[in-house]
C-alpha atoms as a PDB file:
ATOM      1  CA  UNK A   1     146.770 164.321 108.592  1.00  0.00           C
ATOM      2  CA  UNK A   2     145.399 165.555 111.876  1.00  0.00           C
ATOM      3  CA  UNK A   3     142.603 164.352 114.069  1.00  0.00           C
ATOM      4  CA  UNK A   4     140.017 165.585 113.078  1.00  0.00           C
ATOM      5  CA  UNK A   5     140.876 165.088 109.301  1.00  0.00           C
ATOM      6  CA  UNK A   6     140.442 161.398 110.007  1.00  0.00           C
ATOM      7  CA  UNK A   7     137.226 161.883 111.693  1.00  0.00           C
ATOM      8  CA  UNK A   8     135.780 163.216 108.642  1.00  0.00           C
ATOM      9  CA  UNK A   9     137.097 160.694 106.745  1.00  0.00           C
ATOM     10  CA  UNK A  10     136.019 157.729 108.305  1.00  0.00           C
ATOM     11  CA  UNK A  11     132.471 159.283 109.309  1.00  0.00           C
ATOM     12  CA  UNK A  12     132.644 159.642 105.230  1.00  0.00           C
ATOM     13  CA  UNK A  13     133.642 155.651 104.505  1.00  0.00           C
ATOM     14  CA  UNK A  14     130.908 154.805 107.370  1.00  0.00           C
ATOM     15  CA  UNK A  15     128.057 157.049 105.707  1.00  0.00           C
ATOM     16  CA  UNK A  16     128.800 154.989 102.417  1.00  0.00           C
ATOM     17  CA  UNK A  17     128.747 151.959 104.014  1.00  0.00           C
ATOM     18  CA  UNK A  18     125.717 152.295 105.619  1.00  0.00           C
ATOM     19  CA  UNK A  19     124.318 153.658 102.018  1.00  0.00           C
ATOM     20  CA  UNK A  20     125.467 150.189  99.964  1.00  0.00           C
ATOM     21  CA  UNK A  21     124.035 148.176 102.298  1.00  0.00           C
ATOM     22  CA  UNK A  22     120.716 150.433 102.675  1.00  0.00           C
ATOM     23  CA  UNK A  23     120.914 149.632  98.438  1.00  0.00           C
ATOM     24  CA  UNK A  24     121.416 145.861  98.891  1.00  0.00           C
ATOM     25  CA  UNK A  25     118.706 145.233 101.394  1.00  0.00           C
ATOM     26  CA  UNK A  26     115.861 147.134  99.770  1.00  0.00           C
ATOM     27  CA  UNK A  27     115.858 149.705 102.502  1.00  0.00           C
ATOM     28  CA  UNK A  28     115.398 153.372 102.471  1.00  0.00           C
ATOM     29  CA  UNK A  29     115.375 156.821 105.057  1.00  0.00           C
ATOM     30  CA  UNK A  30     112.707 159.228 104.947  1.00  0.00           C
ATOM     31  CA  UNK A  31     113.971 162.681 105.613  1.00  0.00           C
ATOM     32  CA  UNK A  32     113.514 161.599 109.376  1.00  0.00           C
ATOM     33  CA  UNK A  33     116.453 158.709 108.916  1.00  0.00           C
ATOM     34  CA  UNK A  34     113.837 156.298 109.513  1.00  0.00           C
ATOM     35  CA  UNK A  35     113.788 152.708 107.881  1.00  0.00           C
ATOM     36  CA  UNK A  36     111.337 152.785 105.044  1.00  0.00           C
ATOM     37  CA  UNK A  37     111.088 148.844 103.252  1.00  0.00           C
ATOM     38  CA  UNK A  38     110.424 149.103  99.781  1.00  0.00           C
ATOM     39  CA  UNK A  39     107.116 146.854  98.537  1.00  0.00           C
ATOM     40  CA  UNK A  40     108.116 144.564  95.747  1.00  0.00           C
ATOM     41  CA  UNK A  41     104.931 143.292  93.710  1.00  0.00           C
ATOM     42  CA  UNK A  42     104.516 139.399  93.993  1.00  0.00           C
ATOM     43  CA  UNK A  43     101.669 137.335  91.670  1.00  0.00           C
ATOM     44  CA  UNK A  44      99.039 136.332  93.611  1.00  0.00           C
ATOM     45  CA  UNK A  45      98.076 132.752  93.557  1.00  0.00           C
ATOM     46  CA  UNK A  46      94.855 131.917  92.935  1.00  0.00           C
ATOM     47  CA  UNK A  47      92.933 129.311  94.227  1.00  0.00           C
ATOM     48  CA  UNK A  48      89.855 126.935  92.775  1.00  0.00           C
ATOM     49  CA  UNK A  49      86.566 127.795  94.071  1.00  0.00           C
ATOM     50  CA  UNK A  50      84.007 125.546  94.596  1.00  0.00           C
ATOM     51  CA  UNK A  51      82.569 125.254  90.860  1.00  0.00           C
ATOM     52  CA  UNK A  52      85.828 125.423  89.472  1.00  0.00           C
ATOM     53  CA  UNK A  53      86.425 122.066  86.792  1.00  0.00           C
ATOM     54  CA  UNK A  54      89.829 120.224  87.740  1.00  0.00           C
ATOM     55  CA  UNK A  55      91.899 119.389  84.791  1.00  0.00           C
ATOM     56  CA  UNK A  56      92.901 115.237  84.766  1.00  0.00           C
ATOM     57  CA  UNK A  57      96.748 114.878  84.601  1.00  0.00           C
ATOM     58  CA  UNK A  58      96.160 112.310  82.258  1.00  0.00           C
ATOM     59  CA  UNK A  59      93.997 114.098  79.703  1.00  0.00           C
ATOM     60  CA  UNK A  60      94.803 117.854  80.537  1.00  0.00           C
ATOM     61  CA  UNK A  61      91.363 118.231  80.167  1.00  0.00           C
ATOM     62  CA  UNK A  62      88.664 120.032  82.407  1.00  0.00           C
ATOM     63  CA  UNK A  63      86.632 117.621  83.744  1.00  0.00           C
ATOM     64  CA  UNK A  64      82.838 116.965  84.166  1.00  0.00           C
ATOM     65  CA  UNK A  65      80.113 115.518  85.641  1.00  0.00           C
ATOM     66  CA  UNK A  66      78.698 112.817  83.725  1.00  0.00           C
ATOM     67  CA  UNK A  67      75.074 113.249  82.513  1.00  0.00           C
ATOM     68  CA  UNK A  68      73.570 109.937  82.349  1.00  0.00           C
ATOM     69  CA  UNK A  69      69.858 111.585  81.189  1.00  0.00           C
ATOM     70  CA  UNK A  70      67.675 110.918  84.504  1.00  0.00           C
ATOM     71  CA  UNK A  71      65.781 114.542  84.364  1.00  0.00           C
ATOM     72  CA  UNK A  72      62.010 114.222  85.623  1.00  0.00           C
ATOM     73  CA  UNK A  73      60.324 113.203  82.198  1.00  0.00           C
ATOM     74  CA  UNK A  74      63.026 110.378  81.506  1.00  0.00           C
ATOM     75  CA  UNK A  75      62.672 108.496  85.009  1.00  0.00           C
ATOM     76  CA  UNK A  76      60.119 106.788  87.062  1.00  0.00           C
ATOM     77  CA  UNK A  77      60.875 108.556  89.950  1.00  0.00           C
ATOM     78  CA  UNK A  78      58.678 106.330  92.291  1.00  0.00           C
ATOM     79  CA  UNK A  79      61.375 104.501  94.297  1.00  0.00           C
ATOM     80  CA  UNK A  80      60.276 103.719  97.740  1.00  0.00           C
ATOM     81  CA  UNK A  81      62.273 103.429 100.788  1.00  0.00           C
ATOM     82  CA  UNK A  82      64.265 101.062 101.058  1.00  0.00           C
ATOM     83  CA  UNK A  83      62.371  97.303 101.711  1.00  0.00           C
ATOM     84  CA  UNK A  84      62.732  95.271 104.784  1.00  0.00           C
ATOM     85  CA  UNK A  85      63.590  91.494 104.451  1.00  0.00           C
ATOM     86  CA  UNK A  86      66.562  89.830 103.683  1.00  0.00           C
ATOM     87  CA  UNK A  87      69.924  92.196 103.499  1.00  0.00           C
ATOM     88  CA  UNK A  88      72.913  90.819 102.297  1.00  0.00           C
ATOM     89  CA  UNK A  89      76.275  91.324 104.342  1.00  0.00           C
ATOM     90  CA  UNK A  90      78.205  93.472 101.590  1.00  0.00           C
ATOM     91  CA  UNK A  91      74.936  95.674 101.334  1.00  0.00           C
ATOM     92  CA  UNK A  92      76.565  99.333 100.147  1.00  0.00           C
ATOM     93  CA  UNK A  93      75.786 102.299 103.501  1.00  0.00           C
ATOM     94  CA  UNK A  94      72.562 104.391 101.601  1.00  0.00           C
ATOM     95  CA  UNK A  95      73.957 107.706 100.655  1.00  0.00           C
ATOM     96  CA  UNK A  96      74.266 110.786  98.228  1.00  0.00           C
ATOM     97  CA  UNK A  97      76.693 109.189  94.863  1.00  0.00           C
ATOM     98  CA  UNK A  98      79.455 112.163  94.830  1.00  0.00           C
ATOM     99  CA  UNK A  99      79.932 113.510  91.010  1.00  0.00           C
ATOM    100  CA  UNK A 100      81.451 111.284  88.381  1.00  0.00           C
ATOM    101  CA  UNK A 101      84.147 113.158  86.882  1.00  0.00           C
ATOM    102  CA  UNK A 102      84.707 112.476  83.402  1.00  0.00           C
ATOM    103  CA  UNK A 103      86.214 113.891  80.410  1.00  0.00           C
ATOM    104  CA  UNK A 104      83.561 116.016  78.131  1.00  0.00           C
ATOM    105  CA  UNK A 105      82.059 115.355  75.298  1.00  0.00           C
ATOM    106  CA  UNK A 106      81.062 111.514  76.335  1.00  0.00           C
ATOM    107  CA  UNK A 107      78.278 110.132  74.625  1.00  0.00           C
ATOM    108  CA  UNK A 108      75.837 106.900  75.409  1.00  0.00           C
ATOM    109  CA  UNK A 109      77.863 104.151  72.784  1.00  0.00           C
ATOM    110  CA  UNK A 110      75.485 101.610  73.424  1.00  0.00           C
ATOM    111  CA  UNK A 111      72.233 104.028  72.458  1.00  0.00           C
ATOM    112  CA  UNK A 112      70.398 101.479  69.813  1.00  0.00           C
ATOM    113  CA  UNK A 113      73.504  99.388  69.582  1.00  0.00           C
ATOM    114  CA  UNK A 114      72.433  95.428  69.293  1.00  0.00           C
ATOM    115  CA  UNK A 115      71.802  93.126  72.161  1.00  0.00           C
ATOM    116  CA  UNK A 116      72.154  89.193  72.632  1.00  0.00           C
ATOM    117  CA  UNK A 117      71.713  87.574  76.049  1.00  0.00           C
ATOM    118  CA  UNK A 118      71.839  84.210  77.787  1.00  0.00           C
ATOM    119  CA  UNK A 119      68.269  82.980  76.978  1.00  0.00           C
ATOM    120  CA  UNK A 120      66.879  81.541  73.701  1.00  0.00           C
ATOM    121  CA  UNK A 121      63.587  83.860  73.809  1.00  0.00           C
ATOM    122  CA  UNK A 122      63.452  86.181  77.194  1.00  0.00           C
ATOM    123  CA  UNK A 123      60.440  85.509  79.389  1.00  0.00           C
ATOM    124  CA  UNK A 124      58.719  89.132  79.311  1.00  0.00           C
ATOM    125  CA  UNK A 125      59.965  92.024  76.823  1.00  0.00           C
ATOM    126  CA  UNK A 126      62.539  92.258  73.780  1.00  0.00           C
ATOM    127  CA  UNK A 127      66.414  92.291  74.372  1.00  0.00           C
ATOM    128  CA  UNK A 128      66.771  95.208  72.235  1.00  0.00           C
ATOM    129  CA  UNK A 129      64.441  97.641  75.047  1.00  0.00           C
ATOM    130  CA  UNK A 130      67.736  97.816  76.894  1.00  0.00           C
ATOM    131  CA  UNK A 131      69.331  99.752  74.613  1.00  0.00           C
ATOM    132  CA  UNK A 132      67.083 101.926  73.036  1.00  0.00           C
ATOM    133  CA  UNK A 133      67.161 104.667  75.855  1.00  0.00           C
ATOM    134  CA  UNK A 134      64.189 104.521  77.693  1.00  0.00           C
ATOM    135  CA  UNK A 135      64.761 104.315  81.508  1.00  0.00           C
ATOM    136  CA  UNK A 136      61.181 104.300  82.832  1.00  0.00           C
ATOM    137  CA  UNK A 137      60.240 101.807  84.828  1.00  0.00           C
ATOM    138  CA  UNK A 138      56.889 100.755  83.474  1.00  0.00           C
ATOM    139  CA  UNK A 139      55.185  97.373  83.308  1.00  0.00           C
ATOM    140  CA  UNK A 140      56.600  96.826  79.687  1.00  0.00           C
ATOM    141  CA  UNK A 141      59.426  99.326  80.186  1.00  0.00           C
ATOM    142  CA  UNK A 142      62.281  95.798  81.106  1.00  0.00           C
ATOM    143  CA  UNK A 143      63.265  92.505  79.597  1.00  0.00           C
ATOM    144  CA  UNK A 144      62.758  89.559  82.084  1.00  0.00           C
ATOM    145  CA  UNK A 145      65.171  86.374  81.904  1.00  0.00           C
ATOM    146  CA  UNK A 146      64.607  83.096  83.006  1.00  0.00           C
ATOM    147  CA  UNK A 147      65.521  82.079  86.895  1.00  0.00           C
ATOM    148  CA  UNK A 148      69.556  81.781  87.958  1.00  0.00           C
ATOM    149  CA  UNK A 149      72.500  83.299  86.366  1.00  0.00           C
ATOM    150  CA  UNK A 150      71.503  85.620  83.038  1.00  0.00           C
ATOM    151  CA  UNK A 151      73.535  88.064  81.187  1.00  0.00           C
ATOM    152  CA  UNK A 152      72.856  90.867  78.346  1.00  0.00           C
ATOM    153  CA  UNK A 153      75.469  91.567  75.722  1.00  0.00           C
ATOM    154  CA  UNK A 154      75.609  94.939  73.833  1.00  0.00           C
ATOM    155  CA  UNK A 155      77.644  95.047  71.003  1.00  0.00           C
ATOM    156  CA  UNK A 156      79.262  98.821  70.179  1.00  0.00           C
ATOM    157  CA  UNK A 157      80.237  97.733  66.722  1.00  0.00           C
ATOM    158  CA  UNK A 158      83.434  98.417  67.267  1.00  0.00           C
ATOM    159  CA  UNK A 159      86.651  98.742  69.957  1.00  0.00           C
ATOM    160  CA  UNK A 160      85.640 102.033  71.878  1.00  0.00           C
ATOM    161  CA  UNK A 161      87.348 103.795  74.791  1.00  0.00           C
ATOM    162  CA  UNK A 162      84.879 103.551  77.946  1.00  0.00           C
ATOM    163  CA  UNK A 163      84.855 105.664  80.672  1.00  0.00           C
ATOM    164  CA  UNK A 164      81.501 104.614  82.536  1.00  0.00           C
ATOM    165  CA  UNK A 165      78.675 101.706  82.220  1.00  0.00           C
ATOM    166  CA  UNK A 166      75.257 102.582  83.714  1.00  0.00           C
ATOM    167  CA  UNK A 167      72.448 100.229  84.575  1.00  0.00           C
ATOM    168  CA  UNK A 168      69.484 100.593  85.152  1.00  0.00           C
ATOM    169  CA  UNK A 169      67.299  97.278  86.711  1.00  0.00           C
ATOM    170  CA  UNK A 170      63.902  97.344  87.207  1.00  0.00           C
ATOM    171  CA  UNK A 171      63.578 100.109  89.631  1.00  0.00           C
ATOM    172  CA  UNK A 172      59.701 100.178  90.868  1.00  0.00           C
ATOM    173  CA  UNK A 173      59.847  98.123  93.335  1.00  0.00           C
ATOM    174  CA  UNK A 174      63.306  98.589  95.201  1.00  0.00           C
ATOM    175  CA  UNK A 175      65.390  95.596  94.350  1.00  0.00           C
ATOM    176  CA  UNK A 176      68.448  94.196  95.888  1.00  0.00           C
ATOM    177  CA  UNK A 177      69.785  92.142  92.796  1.00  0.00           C
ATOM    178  CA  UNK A 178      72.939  89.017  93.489  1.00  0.00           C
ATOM    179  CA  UNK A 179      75.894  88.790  91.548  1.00  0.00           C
ATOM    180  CA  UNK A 180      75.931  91.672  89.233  1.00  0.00           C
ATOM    181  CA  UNK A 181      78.971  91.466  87.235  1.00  0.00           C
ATOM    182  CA  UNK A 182      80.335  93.747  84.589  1.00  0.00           C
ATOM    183  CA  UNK A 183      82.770  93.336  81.771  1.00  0.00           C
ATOM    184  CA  UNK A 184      84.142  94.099  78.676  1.00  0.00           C
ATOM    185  CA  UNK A 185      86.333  92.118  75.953  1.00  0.00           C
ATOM    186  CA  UNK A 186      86.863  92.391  72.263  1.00  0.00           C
ATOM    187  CA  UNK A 187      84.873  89.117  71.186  1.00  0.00           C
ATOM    188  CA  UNK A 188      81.538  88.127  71.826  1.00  0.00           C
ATOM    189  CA  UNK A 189      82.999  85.075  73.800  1.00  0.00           C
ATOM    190  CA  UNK A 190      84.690  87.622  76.280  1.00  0.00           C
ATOM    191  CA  UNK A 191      87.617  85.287  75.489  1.00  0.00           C
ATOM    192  CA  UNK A 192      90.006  87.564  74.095  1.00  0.00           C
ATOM    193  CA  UNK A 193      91.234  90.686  76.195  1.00  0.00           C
ATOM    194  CA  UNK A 194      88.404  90.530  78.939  1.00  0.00           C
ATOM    195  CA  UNK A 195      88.690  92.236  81.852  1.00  0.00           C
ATOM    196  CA  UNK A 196      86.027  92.638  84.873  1.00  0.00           C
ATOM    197  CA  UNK A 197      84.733  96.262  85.383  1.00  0.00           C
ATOM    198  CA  UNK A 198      82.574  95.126  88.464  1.00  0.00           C
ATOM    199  CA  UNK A 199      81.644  92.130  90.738  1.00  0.00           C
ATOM    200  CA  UNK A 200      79.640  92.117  94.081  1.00  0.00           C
ATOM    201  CA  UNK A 201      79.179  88.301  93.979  1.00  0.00           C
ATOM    202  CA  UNK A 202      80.835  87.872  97.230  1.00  0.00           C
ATOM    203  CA  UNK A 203      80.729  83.981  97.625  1.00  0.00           C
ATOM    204  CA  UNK A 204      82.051  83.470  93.779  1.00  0.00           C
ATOM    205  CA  UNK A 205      78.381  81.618  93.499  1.00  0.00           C
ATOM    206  CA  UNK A 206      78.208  82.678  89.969  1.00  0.00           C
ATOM    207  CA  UNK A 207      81.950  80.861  89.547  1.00  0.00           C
ATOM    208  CA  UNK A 208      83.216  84.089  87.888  1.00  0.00           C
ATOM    209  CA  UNK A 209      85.646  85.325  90.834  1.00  0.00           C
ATOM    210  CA  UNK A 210      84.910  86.593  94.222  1.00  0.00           C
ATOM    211  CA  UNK A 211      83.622  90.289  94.025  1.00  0.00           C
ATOM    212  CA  UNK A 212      84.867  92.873  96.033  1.00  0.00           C
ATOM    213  CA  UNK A 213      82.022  95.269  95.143  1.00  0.00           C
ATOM    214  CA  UNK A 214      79.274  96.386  97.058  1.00  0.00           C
ATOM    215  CA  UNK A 215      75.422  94.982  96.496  1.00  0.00           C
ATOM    216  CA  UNK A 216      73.127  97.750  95.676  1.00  0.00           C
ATOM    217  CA  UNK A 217      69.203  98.627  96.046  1.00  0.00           C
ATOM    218  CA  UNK A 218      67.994  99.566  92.613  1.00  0.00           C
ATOM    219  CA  UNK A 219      66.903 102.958  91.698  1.00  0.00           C
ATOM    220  CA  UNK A 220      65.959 105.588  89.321  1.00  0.00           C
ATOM    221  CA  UNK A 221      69.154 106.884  88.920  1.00  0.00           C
ATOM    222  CA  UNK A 222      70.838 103.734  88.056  1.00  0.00           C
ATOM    223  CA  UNK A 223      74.166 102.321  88.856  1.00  0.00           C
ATOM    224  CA  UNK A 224      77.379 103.783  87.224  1.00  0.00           C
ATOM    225  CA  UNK A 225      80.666 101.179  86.883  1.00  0.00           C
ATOM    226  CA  UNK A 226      83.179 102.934  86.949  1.00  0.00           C
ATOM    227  CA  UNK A 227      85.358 102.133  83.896  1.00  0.00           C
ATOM    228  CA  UNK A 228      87.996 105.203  83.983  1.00  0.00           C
ATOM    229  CA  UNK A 229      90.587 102.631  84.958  1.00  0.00           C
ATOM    230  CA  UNK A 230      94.066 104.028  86.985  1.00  0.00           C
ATOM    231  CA  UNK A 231      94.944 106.477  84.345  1.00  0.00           C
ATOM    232  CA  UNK A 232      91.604 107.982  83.603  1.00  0.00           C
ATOM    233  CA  UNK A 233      91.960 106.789  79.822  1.00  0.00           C
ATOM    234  CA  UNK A 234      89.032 104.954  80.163  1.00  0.00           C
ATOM    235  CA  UNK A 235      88.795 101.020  78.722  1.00  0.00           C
ATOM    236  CA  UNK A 236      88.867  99.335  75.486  1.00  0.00           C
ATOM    237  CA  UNK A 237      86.498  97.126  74.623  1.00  0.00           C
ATOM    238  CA  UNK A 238      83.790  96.219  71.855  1.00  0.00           C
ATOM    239  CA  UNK A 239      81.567  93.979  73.596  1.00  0.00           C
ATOM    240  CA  UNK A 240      79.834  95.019  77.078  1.00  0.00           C
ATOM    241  CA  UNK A 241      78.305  91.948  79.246  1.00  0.00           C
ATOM    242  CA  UNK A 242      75.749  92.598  82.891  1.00  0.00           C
ATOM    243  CA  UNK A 243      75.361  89.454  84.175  1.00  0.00           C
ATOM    244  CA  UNK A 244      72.920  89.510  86.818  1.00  0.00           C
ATOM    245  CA  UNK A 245      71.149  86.561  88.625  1.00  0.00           C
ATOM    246  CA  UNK A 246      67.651  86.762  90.499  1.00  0.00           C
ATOM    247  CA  UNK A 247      66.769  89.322  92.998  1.00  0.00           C
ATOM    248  CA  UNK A 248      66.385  88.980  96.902  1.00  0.00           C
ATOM    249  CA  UNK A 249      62.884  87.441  98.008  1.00  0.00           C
ATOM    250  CA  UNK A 250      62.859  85.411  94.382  1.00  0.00           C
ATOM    251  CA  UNK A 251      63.316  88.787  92.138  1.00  0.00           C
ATOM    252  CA  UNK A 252      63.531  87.774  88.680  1.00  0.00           C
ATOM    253  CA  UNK A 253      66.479  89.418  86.247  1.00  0.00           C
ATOM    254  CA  UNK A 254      65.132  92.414  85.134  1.00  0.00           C
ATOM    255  CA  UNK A 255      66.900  95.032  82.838  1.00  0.00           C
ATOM    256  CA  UNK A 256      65.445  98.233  82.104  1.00  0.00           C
ATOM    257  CA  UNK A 257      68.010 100.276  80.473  1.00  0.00           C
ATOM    258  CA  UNK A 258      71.793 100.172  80.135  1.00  0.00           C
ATOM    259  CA  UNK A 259      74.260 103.027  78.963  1.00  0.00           C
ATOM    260  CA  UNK A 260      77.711 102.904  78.111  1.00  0.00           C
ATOM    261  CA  UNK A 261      79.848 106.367  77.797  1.00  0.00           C
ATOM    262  CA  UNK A 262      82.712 106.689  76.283  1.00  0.00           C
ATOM    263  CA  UNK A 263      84.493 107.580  72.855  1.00  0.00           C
END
């Protein structure tokens, strides 16, 4: 084979080299034997705006905020600033409460649900005003208990799953109550499967534990326990107990309202 036979030969095997690998790497020549990369399509990922819900892990669910029912016409919106006097050293930072996040379709278990507390007869009011939805803040709008430690029970009437417990003390005047303690059990004796949703009695005075909670001013919009519990299942219980002993400045125990929400 001559010279230039294998010149044209091999300019042949490099031309279809150059080709297959052109094919492999998603490349291409215009007419000008300039590089031309081919676009391949990807799917965009989209991400959550602002008012998008999150789903919980645990639920696969979309998630809410939860609507504890303090529009204008269902409140005493009359708080005033906050009081000066006596401020205990656990006393929560004032600020906005960030959404709760629950599960939908929640609903208020304790609405007209029976109440007990610690007192034979309660010294202003009837036991059964703090469940029967009404969270003004009125002159007759509370029950009153005696001075020290007291405690209202509300029965649900059976075990439910709990995701949240609101109360609401009297709010009028704004209150810093001591030892607010929240929790749940199966038995009216909170002797069998009790648990402690909430404590901010910080020197055990109310010889229930040492609380880790914050204290609290009261207001209009109440004070949600969080009850979702590491898993976001919420808690089972059947019997819901707020004990709560006198306010700063000699306060009596005052409830107004108290929600529970849940399944």
């Amino acid at each position: 084979m001559s010279k230039g036979a294998l010149y044209t030969t091999g300019a042949a095997i490099a031309a279809g080299l150059v080709c297959a690998c052109t094919v492999f790497s998603g490349c291409s020549k215009d007419s000008g034997g300039h590089e031309q990369r081919r676009q391949t399509s990807r799917p965009r990922t989209r991400h959550p705006g602002p008012h998008t819900r999150r789903a919980d892990p645990a639920t696969r669910l979309a998630l809410v905020d939860l609507d504890i029912g303090v529009g204008p016409d269902a409140v005493t919106r009359a708080t005033p600033g906050n009081p000066r006097g006596i401020k205990p050293p656990h006393l929560r930072k004032a600020g906005q409460r960030p959404p709760f996040m629950v599960p939908p379709g929640l609903t208020n278990l304790a609405l007209l649900k029976p109440v007990t507390c610690s007192d034979d007869e309660p010294v202003a009011g009837d036991v059964d005003q703090v469940t029967d939805g009404l969270k003004k803040s009125g002159p007759f709008d509370y029950v009153e208990l005696g001075p020290g430690l007291g405690w209202v029970q509300i029965d649900l009437g059976q075990v439910r799953t709990i995701h949240a417990v609101v109360i609401w003390h009297f709010y009028k005047n704004a209150t810093i109550y001591n030892d607010v303690i929240v929790r749940v059990a199966d038995d009216a004796e909170m002797s069998r499967n009790a648990r402690t949703l909430f404590n901010n009695d910080h020197d055990n005075s109310a010889r229930l534990g040492t609380g880790r909670n914050t204290a609290f001013y009261t207001r209009w919009w109440g004070e949600i326990v969080d009850a979702r519990g590491k898993d976001a299942r919420g808690t089972r219980g059947r019997y819901v107990r707020v004990y709560t002993a006198g306010g700063m400045e000699d306060e009596p125990v005052r409830f107004v309202e108290i929600a529970v929400y849940g399944t």
